[in-house]
N, C-alpha and C. Protein backbone atom coordinates (compact mmCIF):
# COMPACT_ATOMS: atom_id res chain seq x y z
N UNK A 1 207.43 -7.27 -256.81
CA UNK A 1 207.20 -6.54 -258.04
C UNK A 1 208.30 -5.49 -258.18
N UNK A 2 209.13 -5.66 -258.87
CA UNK A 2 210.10 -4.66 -259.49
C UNK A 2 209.23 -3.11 -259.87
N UNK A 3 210.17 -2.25 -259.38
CA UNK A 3 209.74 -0.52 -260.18
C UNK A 3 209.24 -0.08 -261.43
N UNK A 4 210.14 -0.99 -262.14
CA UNK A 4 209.17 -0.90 -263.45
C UNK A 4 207.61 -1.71 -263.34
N UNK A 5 207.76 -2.80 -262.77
CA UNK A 5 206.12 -3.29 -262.97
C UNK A 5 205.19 -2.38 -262.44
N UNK A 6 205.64 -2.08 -261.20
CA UNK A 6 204.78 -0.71 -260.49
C UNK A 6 204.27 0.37 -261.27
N UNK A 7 205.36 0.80 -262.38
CA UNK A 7 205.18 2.04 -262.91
C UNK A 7 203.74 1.70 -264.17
N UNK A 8 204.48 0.57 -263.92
CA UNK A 8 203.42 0.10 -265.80
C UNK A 8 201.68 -0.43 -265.04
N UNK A 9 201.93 -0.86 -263.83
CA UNK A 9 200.39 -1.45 -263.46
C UNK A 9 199.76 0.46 -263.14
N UNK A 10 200.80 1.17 -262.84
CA UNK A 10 200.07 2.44 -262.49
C UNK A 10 199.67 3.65 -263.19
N UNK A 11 200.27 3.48 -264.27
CA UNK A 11 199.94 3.79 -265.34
C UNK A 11 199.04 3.19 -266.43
N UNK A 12 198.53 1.88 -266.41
CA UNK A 12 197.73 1.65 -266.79
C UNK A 12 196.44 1.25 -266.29
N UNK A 13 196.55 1.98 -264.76
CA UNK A 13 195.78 2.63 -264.07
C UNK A 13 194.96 3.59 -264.43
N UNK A 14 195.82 4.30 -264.51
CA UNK A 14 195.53 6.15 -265.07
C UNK A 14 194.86 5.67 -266.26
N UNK A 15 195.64 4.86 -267.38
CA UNK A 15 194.96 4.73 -268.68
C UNK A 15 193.00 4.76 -268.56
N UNK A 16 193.12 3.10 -267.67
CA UNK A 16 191.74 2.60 -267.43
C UNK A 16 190.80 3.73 -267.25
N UNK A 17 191.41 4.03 -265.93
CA UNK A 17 190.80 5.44 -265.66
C UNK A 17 189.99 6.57 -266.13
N UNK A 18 191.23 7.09 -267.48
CA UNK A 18 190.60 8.29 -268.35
C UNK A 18 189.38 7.27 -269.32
N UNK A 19 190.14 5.90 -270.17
CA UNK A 19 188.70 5.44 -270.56
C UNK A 19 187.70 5.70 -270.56
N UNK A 20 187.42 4.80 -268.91
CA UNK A 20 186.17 5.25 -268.02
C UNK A 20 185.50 6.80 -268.16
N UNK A 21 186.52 7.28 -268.00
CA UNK A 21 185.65 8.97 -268.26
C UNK A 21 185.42 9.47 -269.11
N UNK A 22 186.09 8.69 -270.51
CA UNK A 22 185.58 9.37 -271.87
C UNK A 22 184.35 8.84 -271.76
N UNK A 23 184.22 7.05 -271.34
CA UNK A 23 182.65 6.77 -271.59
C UNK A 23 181.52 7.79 -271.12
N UNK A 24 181.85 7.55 -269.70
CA UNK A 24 180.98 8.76 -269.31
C UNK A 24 180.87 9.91 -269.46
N UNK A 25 181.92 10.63 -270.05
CA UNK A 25 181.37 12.13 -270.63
C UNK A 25 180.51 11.82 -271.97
N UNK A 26 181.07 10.55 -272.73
CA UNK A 26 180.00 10.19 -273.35
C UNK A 26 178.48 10.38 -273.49
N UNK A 27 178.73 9.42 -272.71
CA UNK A 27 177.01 9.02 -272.28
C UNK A 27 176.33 10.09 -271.48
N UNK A 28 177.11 11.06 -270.85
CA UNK A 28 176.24 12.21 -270.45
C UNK A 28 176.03 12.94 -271.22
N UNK A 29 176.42 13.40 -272.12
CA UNK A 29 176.40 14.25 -273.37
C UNK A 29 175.47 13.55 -274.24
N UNK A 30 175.57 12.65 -274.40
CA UNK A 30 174.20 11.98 -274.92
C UNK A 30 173.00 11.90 -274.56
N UNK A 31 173.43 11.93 -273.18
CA UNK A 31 171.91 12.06 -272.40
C UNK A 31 171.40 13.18 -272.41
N UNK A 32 172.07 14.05 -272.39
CA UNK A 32 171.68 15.64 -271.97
C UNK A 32 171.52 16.54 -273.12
N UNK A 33 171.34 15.98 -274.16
CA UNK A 33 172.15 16.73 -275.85
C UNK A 33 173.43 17.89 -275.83
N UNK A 34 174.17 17.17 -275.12
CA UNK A 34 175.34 18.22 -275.56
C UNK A 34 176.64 17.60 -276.30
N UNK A 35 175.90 17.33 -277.33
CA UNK A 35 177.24 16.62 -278.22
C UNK A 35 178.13 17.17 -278.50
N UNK A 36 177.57 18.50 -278.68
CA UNK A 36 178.34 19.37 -279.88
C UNK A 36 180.21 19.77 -278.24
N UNK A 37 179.82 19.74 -277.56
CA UNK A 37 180.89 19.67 -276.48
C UNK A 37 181.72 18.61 -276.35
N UNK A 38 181.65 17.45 -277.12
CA UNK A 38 182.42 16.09 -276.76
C UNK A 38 183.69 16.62 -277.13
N UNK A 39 184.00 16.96 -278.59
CA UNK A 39 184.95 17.14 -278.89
C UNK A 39 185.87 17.88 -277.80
N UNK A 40 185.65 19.04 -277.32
CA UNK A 40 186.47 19.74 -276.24
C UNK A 40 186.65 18.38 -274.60
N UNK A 41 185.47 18.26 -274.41
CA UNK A 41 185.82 17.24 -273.02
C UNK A 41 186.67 16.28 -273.47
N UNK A 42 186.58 15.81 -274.37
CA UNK A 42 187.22 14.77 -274.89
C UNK A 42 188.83 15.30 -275.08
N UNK A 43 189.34 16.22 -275.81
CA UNK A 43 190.54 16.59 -275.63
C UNK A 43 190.62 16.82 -274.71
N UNK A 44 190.05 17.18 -273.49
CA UNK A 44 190.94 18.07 -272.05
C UNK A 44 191.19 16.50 -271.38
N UNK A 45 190.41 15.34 -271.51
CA UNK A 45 190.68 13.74 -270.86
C UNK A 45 192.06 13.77 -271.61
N UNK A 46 191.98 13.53 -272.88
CA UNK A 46 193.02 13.11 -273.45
C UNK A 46 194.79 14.00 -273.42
N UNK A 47 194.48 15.35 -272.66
CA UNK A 47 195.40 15.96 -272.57
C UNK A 47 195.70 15.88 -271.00
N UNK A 48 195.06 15.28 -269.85
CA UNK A 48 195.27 15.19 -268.95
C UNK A 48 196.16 13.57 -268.77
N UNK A 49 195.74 12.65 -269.46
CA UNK A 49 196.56 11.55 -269.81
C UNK A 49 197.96 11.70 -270.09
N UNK A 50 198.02 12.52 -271.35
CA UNK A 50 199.26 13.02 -271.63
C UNK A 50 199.96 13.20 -270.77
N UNK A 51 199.57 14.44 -269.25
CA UNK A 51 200.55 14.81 -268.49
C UNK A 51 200.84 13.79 -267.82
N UNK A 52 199.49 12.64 -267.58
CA UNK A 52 200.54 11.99 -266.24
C UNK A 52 200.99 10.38 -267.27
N UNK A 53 201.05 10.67 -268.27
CA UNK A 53 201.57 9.12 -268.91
C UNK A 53 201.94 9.04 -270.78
N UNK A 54 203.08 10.23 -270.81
CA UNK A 54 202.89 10.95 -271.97
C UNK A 54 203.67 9.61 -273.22
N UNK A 55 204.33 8.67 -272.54
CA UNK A 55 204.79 7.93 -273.60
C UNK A 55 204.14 6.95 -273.80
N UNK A 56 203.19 6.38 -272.97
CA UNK A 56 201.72 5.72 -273.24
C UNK A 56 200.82 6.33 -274.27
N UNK A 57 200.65 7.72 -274.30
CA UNK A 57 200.18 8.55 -274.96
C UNK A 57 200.64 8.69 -276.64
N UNK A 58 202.28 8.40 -276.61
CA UNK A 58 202.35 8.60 -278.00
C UNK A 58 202.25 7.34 -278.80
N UNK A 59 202.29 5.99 -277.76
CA UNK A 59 202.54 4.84 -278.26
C UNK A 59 200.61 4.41 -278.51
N UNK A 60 200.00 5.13 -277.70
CA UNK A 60 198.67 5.17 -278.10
C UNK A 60 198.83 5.96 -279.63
N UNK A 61 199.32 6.88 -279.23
CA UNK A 61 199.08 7.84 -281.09
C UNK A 61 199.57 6.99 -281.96
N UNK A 62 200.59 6.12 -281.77
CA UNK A 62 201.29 5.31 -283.22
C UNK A 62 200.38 4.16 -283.47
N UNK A 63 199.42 3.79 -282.25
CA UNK A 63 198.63 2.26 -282.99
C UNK A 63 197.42 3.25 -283.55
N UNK A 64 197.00 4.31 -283.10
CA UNK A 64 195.60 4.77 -283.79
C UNK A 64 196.07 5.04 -285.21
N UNK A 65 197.36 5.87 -285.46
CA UNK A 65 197.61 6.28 -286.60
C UNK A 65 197.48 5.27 -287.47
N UNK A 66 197.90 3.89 -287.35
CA UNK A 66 198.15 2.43 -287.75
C UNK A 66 196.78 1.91 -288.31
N UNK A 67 196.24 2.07 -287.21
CA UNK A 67 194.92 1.26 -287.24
C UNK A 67 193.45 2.41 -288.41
N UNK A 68 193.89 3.74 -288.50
CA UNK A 68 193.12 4.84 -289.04
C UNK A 68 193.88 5.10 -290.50
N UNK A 69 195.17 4.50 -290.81
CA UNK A 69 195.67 4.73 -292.03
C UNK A 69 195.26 3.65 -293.13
C-alpha cells in the first residue's frame, strides 16, 4: 500500500469515526431530552474532524452545499 493509500484509508477512518459519534450524541440526546444541545455537540464533532482531516472536510462542505442548493 503506497502513502497515499494509507493516508486516505486513515482518514477515512477518522471520517467513520466522527459519524459514529454524531449518531450517538444523537441518540443520547434523544434519549435524555437534550436536544436543544445537538446543535453545539454537533459542531465541536464536526470541528474536531476539521483538525485532523480538513480537506475531507471542505470536500464534504462542497457535496452538502450541492446536494442542499
Amino acid at each position: 500500500m503506497t502513502d497515499a493509500h494509507e493516508a486516505a484509508v486513515r482518514r477515512a477512518a477518522i471520517l467513520a469515526y466522527k459519524v459514529a459519534a454524531i449518531e450517538k450524541t444523537v441518540a443520547f440526546a434523544e434519549r435524555h431530552g437534550h436536544t436543544a444541545l445537538l446543535p453545539r455537540m454537533i459542531r465541536d464533532i464536526l470541528a474536531d474532524v476539521e483538525r485532523h482531516a480538513p480537506e475531507d472536510m471542505a470536500i464534504a462542505r462542497r457535496i452538502a452545499a450541492g446536494i442542499y442548493s
